[in-house]
Protein backbone atom coordinates (compact mmCIF):
# COMPACT_ATOMS: atom_id res chain seq x y z
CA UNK A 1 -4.76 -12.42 -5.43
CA UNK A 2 -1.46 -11.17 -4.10
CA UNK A 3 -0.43 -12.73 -0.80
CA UNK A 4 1.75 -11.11 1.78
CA UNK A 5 4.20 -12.53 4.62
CA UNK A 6 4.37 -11.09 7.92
CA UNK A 7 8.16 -12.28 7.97
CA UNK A 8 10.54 -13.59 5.97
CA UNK A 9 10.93 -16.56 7.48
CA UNK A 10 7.28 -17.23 6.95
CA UNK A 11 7.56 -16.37 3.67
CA UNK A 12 10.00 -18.80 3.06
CA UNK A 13 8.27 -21.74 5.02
CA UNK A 14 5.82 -21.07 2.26
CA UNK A 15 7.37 -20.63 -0.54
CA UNK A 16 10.19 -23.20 -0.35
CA UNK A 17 9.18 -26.67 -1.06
CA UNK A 18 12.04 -28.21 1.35
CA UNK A 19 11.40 -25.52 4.14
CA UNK A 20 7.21 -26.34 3.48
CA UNK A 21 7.88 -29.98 4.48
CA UNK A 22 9.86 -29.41 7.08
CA UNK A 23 7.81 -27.38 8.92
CA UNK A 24 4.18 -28.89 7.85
CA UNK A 25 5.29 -32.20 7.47
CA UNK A 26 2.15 -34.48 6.13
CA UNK A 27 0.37 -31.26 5.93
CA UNK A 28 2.44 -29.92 3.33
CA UNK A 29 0.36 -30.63 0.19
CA UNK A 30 -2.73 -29.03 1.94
CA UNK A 31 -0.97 -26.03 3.12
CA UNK A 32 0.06 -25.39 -0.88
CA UNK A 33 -3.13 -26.60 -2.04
CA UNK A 34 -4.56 -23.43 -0.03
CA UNK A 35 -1.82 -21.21 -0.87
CA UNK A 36 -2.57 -22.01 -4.98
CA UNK A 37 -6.18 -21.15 -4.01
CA UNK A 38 -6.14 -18.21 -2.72
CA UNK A 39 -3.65 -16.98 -5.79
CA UNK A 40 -5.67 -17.83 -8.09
CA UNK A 41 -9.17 -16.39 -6.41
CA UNK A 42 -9.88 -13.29 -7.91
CA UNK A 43 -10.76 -12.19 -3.75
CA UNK A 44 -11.84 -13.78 -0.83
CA UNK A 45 -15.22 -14.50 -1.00
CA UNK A 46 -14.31 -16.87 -4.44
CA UNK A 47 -12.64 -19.23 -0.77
CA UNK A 48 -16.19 -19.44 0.34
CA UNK A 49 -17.09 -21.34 -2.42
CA UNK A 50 -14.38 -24.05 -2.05
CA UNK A 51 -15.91 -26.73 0.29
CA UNK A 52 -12.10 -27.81 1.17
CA UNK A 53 -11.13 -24.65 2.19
CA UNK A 54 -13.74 -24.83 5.18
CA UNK A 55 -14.27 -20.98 5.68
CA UNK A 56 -17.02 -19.32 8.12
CA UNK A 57 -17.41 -16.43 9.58
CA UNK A 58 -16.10 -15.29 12.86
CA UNK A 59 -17.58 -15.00 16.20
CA UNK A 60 -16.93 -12.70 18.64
CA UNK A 61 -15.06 -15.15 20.50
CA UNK A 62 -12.88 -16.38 17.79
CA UNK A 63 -12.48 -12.46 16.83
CA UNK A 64 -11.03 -11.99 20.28
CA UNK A 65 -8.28 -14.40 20.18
């Protein structure tokens, strides 16, 4: 799957291992953990199947936010 950055500077908290631990800290490893996921799922309903990744659908509440 091809991912996409709303900004640049997103992009590079993602992308660069320094900036990545910066701004997630501890989190870090997770945060790329996901990021390989999702590159590597063909689509999104392969991230249902990954019990780590914790997906559900949304309600209308969440959907509102």
């Amino acid at each position: 799957m091809e991912i996409s950055y709303k900004s640049r500077k997103l992009e590079k908290q993602l992308t660069d291992p320094k900036e990545m631990a910066k701004s997630f800290g501890q989190l870090a490893r997770k945060v790329n953990q996901r990021l390989k996921d999702l590159t590597d799922a063909d689509n999104l309903a392969i991230m249902r199947t990954i019990p780590a990744a914790r997906c559900h659908e949304l309600t209308a509440t969440e959907k509102a936010n």
